[in-house]
N, C-alpha and C. Protein backbone atom coordinates (compact mmCIF):
# COMPACT_ATOMS: atom_id res chain seq x y z
N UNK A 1 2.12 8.89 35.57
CA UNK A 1 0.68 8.90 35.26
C UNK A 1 0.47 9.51 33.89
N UNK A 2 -0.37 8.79 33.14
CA UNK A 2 -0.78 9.20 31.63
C UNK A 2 -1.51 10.66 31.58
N UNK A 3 -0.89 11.60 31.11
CA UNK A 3 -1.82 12.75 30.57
C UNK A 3 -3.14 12.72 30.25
N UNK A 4 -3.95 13.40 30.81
CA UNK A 4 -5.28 12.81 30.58
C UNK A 4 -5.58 13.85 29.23
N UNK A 5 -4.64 14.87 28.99
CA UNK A 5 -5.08 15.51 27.53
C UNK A 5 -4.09 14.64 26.55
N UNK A 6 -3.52 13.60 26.92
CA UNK A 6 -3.20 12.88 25.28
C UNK A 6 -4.06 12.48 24.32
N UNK A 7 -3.58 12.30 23.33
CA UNK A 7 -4.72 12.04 22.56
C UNK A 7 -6.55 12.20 22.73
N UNK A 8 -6.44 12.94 23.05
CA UNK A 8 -7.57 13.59 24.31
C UNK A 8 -9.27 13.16 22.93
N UNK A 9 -8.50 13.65 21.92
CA UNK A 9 -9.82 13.54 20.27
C UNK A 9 -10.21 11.91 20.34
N UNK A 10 -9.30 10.99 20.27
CA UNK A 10 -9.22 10.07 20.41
C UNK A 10 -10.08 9.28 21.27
N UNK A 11 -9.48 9.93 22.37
CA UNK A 11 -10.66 9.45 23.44
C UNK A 11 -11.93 9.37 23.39
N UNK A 12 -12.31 10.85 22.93
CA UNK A 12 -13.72 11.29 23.05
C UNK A 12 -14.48 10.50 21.56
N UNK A 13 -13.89 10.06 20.61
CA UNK A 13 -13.87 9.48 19.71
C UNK A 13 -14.58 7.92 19.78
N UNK A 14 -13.33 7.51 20.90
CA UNK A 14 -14.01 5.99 21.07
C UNK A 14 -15.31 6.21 22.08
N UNK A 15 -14.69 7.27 23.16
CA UNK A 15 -16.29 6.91 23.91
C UNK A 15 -17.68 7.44 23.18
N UNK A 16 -17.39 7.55 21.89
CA UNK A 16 -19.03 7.96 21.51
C UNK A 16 -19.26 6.46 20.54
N UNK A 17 -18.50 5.36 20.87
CA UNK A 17 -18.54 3.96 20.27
C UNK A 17 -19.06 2.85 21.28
N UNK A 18 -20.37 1.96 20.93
CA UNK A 18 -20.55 0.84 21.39
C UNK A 18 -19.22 -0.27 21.53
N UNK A 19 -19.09 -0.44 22.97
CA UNK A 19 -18.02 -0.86 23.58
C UNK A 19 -17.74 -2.60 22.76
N UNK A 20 -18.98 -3.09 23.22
CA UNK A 20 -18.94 -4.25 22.99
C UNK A 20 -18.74 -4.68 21.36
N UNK A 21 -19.25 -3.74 20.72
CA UNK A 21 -19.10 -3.88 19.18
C UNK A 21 -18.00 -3.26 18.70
N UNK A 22 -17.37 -2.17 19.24
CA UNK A 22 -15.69 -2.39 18.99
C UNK A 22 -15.07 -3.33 19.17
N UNK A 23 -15.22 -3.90 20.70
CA UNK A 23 -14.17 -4.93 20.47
C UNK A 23 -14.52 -6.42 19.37
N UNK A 24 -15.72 -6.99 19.43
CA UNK A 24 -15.68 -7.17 18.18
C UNK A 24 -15.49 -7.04 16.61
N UNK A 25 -15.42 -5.61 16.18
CA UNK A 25 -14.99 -5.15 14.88
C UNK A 25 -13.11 -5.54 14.94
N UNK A 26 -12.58 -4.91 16.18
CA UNK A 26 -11.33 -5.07 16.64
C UNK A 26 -10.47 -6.37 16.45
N UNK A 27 -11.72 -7.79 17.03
CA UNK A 27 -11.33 -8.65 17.04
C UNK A 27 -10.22 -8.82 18.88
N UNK A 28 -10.96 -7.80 19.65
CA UNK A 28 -10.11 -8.13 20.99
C UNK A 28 -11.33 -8.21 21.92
N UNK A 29 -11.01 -8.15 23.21
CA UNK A 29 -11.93 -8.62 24.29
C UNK A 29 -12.43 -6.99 24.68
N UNK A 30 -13.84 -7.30 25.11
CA UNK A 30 -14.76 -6.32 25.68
C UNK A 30 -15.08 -7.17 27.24
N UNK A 31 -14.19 -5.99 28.74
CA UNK A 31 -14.62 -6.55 29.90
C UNK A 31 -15.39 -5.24 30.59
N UNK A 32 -15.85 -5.90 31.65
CA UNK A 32 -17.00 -4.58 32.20
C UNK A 32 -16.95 -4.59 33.41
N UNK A 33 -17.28 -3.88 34.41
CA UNK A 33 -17.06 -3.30 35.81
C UNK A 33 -15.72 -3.85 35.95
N UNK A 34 -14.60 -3.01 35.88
CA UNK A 34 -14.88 -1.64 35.07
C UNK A 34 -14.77 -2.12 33.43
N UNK A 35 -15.60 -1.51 32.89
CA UNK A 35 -15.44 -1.29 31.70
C UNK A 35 -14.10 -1.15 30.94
N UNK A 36 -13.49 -1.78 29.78
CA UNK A 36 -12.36 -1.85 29.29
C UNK A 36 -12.02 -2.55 28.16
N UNK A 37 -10.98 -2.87 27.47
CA UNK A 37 -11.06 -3.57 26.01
C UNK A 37 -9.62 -3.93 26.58
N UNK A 38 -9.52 -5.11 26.04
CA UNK A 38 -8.13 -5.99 26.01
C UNK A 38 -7.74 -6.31 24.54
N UNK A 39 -6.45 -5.68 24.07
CA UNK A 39 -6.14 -6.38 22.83
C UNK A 39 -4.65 -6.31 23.07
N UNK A 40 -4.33 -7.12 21.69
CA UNK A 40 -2.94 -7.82 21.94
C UNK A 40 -1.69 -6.98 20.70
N UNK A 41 -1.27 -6.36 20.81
CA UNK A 41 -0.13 -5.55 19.67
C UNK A 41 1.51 -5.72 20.42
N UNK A 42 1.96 -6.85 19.02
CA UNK A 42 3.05 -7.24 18.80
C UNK A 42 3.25 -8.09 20.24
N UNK A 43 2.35 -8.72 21.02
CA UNK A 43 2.64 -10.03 21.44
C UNK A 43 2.36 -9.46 23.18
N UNK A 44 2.27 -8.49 23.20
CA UNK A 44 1.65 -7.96 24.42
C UNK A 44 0.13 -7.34 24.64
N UNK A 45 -0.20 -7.50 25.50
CA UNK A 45 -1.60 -7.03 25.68
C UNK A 45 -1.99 -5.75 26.05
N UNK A 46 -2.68 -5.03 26.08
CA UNK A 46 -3.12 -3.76 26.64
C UNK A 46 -4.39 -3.38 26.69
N UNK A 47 -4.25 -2.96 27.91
CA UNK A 47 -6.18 -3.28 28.83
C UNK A 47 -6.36 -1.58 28.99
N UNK A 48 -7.15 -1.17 28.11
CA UNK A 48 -7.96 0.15 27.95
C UNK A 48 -8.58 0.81 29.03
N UNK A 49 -8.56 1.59 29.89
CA UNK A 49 -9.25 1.46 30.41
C UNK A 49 -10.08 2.98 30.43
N UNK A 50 -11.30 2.55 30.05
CA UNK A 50 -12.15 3.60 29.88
C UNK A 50 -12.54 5.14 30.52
N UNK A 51 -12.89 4.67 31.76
CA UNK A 51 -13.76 5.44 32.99
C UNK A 51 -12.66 6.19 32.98
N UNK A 52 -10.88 6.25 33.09
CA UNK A 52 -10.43 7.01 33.12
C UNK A 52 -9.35 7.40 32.18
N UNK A 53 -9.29 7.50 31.08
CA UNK A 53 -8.29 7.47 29.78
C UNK A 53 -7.28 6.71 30.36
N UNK A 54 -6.91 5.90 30.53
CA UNK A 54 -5.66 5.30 30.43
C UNK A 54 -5.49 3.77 29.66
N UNK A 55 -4.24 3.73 29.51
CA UNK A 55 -3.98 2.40 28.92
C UNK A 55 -2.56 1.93 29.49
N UNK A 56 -2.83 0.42 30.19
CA UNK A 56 -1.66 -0.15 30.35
C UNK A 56 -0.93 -1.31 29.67
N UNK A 57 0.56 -1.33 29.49
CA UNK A 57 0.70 -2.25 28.48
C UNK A 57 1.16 -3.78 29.90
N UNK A 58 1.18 -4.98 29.30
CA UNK A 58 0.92 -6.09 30.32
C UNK A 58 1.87 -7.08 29.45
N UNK A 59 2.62 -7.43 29.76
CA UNK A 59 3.75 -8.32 28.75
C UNK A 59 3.97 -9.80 29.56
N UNK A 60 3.61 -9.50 31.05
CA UNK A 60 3.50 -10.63 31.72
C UNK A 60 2.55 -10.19 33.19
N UNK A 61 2.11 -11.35 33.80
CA UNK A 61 1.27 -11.41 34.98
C UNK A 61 1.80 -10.15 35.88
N UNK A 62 3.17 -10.38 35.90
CA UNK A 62 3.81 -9.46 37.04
C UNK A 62 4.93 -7.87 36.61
N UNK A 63 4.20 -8.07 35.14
CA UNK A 63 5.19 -6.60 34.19
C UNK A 63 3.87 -6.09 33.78
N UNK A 64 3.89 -4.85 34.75
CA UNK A 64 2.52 -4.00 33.67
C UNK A 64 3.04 -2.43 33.91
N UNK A 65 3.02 -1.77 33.13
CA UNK A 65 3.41 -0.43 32.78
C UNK A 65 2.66 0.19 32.10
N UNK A 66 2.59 2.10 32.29
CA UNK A 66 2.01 2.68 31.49
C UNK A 66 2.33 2.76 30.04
N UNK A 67 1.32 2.62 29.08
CA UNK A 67 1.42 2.64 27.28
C UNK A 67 1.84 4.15 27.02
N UNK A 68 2.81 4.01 26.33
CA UNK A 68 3.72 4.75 25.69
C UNK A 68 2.41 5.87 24.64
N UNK A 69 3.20 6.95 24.74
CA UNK A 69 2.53 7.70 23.44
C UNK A 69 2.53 6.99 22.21
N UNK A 70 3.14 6.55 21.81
CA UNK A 70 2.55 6.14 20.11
C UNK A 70 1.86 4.57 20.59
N UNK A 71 2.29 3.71 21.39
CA UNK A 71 1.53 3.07 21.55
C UNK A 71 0.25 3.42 22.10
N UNK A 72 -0.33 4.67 22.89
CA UNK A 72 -1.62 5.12 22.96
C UNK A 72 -2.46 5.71 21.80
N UNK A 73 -1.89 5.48 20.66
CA UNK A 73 -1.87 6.06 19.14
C UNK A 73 -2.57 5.03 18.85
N UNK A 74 -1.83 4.04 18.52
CA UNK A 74 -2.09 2.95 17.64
C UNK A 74 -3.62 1.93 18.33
N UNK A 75 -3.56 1.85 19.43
CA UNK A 75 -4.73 1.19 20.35
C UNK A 75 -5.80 2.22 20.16
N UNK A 76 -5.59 3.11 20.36
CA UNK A 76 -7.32 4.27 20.25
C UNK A 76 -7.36 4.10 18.75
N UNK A 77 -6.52 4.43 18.20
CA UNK A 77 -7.33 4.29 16.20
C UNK A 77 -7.26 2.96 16.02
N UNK A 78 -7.02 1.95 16.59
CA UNK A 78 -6.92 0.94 15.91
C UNK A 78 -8.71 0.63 16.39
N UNK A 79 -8.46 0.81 18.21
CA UNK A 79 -9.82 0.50 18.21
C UNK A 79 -11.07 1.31 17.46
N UNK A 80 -10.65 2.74 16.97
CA UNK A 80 -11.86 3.54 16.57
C UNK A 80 -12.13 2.71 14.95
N UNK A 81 -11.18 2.58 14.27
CA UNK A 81 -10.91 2.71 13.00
C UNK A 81 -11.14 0.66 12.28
N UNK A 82 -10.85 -0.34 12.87
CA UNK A 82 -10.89 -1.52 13.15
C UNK A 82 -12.03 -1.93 12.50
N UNK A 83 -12.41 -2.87 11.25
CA UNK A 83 -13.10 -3.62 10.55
C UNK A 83 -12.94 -4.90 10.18
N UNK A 84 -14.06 -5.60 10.75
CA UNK A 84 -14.45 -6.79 10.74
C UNK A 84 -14.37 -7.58 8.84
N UNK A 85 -13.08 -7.47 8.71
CA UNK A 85 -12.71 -7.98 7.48
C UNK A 85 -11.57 -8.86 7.17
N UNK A 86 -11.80 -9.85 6.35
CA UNK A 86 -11.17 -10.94 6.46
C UNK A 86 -9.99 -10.81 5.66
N UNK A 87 -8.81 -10.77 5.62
CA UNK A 87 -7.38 -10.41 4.84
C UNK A 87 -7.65 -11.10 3.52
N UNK A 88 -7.17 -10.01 3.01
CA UNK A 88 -7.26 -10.31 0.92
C UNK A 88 -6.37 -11.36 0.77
N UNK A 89 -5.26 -11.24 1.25
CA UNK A 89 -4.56 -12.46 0.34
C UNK A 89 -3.20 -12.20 -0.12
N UNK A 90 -3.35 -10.56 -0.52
CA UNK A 90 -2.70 -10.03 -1.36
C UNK A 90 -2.02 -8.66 -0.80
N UNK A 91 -0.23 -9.44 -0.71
CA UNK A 91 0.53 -8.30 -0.24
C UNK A 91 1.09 -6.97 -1.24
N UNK A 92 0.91 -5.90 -1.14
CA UNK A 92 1.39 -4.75 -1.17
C UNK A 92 2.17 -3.73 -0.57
N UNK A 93 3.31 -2.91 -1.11
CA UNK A 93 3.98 -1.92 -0.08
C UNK A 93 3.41 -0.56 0.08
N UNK A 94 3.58 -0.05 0.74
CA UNK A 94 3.01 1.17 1.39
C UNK A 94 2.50 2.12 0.10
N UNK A 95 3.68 2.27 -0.89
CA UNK A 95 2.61 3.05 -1.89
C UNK A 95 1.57 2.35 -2.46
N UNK A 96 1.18 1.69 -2.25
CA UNK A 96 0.15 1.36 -2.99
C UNK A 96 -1.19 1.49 -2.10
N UNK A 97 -0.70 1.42 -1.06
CA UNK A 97 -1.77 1.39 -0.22
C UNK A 97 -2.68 2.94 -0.58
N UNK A 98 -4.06 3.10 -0.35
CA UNK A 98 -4.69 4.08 -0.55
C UNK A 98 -4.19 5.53 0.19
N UNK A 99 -3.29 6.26 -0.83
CA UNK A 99 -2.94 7.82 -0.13
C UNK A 99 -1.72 7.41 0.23
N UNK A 100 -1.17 6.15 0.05
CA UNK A 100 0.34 5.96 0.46
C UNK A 100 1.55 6.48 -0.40
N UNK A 101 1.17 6.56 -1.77
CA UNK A 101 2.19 7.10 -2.70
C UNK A 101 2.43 8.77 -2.12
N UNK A 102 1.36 9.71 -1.29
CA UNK A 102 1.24 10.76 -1.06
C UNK A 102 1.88 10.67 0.26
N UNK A 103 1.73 9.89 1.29
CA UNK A 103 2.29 9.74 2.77
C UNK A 103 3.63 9.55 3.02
N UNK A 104 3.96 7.80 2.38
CA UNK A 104 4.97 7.24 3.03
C UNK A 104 6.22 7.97 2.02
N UNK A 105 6.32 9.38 2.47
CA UNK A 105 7.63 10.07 1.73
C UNK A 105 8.18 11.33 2.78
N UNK A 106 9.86 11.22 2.42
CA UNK A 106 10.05 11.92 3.36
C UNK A 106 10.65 11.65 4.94
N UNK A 107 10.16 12.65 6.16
CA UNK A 107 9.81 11.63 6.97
C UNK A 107 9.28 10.90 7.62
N UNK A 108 7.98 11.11 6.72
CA UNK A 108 6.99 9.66 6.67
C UNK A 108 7.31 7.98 6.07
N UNK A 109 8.72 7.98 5.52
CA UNK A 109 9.33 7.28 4.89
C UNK A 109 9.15 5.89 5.92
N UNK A 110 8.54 4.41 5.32
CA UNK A 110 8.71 3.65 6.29
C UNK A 110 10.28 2.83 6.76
N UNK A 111 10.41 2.70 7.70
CA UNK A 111 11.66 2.65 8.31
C UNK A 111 12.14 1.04 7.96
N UNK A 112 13.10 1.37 6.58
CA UNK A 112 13.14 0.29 6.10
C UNK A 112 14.91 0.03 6.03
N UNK A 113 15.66 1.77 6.15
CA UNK A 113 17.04 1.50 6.66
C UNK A 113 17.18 1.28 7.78
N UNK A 114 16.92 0.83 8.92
CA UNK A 114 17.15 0.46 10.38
C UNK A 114 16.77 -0.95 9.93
N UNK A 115 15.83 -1.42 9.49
CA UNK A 115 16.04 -2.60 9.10
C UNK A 115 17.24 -3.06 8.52
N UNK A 116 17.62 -2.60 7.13
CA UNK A 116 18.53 -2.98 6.65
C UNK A 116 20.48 -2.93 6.89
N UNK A 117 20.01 -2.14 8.34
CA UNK A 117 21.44 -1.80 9.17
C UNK A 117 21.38 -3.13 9.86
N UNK A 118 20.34 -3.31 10.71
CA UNK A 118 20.80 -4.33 11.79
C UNK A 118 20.89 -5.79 10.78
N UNK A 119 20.29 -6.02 10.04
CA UNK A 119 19.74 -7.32 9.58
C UNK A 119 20.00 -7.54 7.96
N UNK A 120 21.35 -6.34 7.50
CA UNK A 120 21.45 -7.10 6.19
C UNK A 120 22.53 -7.98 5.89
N UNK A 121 23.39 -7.49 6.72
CA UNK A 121 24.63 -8.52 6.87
C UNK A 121 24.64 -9.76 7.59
N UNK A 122 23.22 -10.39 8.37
CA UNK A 122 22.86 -11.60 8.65
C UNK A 122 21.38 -11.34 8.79
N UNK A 123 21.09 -12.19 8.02
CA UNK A 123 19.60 -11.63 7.58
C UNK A 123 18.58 -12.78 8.87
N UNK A 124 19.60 -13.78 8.83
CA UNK A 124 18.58 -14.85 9.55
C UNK A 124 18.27 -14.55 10.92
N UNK A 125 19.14 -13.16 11.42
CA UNK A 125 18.90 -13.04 12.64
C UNK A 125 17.64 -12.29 12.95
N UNK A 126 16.70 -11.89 11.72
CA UNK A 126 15.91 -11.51 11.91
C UNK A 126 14.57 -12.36 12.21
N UNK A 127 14.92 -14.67 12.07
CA UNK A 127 13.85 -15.11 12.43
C UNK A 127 14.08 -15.08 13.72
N UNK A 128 15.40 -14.96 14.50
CA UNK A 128 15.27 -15.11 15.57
C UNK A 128 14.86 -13.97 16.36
N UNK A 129 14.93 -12.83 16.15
CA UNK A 129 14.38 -11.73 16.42
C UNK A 129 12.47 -11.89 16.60
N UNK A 130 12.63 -12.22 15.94
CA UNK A 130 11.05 -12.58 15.53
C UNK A 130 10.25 -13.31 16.10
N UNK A 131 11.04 -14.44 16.69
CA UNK A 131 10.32 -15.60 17.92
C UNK A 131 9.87 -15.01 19.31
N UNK A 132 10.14 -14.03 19.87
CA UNK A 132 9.38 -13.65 21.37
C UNK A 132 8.05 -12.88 20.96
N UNK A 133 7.98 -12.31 19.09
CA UNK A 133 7.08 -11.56 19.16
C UNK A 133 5.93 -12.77 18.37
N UNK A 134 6.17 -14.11 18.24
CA UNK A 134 5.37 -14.96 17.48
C UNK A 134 5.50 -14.67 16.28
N UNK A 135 6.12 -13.57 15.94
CA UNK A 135 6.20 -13.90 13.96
C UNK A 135 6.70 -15.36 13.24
N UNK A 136 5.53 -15.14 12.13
CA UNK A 136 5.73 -16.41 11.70
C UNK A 136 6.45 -16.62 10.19
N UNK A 137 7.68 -17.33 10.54
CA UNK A 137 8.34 -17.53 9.37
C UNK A 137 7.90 -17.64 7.73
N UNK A 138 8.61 -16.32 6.74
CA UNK A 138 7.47 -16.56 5.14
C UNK A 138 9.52 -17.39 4.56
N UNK A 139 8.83 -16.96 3.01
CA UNK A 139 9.48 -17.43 1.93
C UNK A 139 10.19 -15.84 1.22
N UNK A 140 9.92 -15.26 1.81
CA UNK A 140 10.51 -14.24 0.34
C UNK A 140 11.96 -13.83 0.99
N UNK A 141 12.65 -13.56 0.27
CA UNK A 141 13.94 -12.59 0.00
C UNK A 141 15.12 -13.72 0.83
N UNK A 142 16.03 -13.30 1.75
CA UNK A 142 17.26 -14.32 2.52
C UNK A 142 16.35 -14.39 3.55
N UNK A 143 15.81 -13.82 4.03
CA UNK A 143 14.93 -13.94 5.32
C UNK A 143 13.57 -13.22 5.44
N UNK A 144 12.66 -13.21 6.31
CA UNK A 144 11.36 -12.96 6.11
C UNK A 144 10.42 -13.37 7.06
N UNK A 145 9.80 -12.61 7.41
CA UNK A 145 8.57 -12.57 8.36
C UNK A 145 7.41 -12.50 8.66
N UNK A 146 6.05 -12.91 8.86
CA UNK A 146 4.83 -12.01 9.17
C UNK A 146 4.69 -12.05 10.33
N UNK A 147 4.46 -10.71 10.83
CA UNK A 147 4.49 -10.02 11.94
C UNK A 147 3.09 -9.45 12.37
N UNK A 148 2.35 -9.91 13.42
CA UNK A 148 0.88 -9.48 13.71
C UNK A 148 1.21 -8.08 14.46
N UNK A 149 1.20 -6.84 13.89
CA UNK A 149 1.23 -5.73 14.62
C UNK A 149 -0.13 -5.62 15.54
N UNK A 150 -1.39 -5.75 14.88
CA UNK A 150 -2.40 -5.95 15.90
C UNK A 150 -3.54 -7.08 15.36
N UNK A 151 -4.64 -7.51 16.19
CA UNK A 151 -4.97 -8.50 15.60
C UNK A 151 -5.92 -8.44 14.10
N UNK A 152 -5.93 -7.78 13.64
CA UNK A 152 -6.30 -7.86 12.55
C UNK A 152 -5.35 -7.20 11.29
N UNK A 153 -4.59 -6.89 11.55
CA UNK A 153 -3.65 -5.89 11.05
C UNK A 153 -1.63 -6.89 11.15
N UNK A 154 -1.69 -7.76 9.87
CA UNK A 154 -0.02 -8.39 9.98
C UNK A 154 0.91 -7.46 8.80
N UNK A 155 1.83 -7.61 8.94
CA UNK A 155 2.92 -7.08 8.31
C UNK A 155 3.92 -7.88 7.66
N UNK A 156 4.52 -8.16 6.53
CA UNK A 156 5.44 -8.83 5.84
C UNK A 156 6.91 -8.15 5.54
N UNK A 157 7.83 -9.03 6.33
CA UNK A 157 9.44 -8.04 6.78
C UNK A 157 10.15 -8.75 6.02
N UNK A 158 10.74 -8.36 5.00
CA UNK A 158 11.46 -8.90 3.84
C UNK A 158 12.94 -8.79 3.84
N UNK A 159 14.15 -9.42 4.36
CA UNK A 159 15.52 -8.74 4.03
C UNK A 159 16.34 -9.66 2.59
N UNK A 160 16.67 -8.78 2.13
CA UNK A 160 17.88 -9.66 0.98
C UNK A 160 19.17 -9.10 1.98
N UNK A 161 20.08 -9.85 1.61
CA UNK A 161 21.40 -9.41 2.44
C UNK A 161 22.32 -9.03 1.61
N UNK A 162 23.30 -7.96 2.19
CA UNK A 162 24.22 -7.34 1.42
C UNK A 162 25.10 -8.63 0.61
N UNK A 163 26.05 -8.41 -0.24
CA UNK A 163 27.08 -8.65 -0.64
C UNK A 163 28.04 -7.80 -1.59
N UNK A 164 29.01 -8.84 -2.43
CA UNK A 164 30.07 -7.98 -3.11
C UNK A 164 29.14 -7.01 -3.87
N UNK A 165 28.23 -7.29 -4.73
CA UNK A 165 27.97 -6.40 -5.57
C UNK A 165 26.26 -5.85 -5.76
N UNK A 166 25.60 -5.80 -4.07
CA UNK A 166 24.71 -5.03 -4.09
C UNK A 166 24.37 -5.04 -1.98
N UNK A 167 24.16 -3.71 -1.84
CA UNK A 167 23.57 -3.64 -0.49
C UNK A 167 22.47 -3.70 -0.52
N UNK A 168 22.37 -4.18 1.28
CA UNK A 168 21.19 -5.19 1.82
C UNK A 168 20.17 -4.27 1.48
N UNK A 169 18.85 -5.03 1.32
CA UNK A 169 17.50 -4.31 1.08
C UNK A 169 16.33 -5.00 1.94
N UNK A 170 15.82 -3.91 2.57
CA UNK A 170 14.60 -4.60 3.35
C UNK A 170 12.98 -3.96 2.71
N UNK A 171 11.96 -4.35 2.63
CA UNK A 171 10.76 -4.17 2.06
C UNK A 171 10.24 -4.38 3.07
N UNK A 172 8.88 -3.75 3.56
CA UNK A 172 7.53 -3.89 4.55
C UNK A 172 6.71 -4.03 3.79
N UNK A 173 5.70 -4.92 3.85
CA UNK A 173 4.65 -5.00 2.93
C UNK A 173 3.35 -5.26 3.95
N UNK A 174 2.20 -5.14 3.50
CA UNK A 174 1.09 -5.25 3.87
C UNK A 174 -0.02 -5.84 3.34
N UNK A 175 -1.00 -6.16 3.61
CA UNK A 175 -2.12 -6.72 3.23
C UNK A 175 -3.05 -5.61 3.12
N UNK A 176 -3.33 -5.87 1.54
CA UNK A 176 -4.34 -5.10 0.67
C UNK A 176 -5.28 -4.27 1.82
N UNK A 177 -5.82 -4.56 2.31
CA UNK A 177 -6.66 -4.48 3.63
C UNK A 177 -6.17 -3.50 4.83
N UNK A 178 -5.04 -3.17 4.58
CA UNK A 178 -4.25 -2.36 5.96
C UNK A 178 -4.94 -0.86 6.32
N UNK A 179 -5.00 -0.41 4.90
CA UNK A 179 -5.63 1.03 5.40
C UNK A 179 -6.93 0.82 5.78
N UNK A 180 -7.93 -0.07 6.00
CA UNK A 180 -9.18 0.07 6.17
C UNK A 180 -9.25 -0.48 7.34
N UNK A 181 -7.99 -0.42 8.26
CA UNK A 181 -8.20 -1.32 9.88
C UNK A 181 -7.07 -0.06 10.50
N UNK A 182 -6.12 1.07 9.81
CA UNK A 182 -5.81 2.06 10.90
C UNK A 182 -5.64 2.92 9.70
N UNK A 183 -5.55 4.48 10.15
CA UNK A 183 -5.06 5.48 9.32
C UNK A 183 -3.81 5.57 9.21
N UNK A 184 -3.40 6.57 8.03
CA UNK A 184 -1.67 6.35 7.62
C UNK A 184 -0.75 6.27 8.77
N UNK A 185 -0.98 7.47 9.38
CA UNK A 185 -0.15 7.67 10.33
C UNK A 185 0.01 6.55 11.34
N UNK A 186 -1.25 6.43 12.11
CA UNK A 186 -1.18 5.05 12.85
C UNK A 186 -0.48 3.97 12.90
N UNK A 187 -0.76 3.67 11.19
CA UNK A 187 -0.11 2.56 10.80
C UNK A 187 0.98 2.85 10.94
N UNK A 188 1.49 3.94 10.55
CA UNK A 188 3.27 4.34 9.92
C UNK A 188 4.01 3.84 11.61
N UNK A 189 3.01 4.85 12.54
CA UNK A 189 3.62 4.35 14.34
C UNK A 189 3.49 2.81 14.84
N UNK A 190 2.59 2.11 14.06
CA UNK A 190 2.58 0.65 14.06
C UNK A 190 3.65 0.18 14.42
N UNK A 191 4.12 0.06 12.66
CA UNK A 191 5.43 -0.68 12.24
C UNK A 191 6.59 0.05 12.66
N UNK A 192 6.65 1.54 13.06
CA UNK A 192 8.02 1.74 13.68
C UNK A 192 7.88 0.94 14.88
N UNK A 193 6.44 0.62 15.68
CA UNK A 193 6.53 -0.20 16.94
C UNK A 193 7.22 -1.69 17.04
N UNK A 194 6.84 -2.09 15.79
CA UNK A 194 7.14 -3.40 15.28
C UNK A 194 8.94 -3.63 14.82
N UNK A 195 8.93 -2.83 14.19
CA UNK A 195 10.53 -2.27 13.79
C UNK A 195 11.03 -2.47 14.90
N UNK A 196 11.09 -1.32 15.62
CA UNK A 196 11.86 -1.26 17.18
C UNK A 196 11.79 -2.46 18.12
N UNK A 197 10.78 -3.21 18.31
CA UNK A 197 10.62 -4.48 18.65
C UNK A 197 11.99 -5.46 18.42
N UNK A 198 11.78 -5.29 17.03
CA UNK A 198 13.06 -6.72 15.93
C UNK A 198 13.97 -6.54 16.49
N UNK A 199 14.48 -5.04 16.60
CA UNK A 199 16.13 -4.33 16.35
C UNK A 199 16.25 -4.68 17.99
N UNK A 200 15.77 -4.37 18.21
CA UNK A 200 15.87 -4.48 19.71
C UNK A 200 16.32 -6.13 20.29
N UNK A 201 15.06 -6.67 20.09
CA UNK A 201 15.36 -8.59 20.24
C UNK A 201 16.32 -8.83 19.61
N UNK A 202 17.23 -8.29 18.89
CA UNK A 202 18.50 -8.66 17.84
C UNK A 202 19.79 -8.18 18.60
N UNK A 203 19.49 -6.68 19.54
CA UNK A 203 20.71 -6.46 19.92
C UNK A 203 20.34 -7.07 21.61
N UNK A 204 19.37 -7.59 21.83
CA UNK A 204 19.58 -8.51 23.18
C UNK A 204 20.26 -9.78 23.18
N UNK A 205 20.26 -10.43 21.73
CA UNK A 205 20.43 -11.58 21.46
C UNK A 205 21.91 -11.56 20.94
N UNK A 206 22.72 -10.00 21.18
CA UNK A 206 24.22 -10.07 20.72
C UNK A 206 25.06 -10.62 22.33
């Protein structure tokens, strides 16, 4: 059973928010008796449920489990924080993002060697990694991804692959737009969600 003091700010946060107009800003579903929000992060769903802090994650009809701490992270700010804005266009990496040159350092660092462990010495195994979560195949580097961490919020997974005379490199990039749909941190627990996802579908698929 979920701690009912997790993220406890959070909570009290969204419930001082019009339900129905979150989930529209959100871009996920607003249901009622009981009251609750349905949205979808990294290809699974998770149904909010209000009246009593909890959140369950739902991956199929007959798989439903309690949401993980950072996944109870990312769903409360995503829903508090979530704007009804249409993606720029225009990808950028984490420093650039607003306050990111100050954040993503350290070990706030985004987790771009676990990428480049599992997936630089065959880079393509990262489209196949990528197919249970719907990422959709890009163009940049030996291999490449966009990845919907939540629905308004995608991610761009870049690998070049090692060889004789340079090791593998992976890049995360984002849409101009990222910080104004979760805060740093959030985001940062996002994409380790998303991360862990790949690596994972990669060593099921050994």
């Amino acid at each position: 059973m979920q701690s009912k003091m997790a993220h406890e700010g959070l909570w009290e946060k969204l419930e001082r928010l019009d339900y129905a107009e979150t989930a529209r800003r959100a871009g996920c579903q607003f249901l009622s008796d009981p009251e609750r929000c349905v949205l979808t992060m990294l290809n699974t769903d998770y149904i909010v449920h209000i009246a009593d802090r909890s959140i369950s994650a739902v991956r199929a009809a007959s798989s439903q489990r309690p949401a993980e701490f950072l996944e109870q992270l990312c769903v409360l700010a995503y829903l508090i924080n979530a704007k009804d804005l249409p993606l720029s266009g225009k990808l950028v990496n984490g420093l650039a993002l607003p306050g990111g040159q100050f954040f993503f350092r350290g070990v706030h660092c985004l987790p771009t060697e676990k990428l480049e462990q599992v997936f630089g010495s065959r880079p393509q195994a990262l489209l196949e990694a990528a197919k249970p979560l719907r990422a959709e195949k890009s163009d940049f580097g030996d291999a490449s991804v966009r990845l919907r961490l939540l629905p308004r919020l995608p991610i761009t997974i870049v690998i070049w692959a090692s060889c004789e005379e340079f090791e593998a490199r992976a890049s995360i990039l984002f849409d101009k737009t990222a910080a104004e749909q979760l805060p740093l941190d959030a985001l940062l627990a996002a994409v380790g969600l998303g991360v862990r996802a790949l690596t994972e579908a990669a060593s099921d698929s050994n």
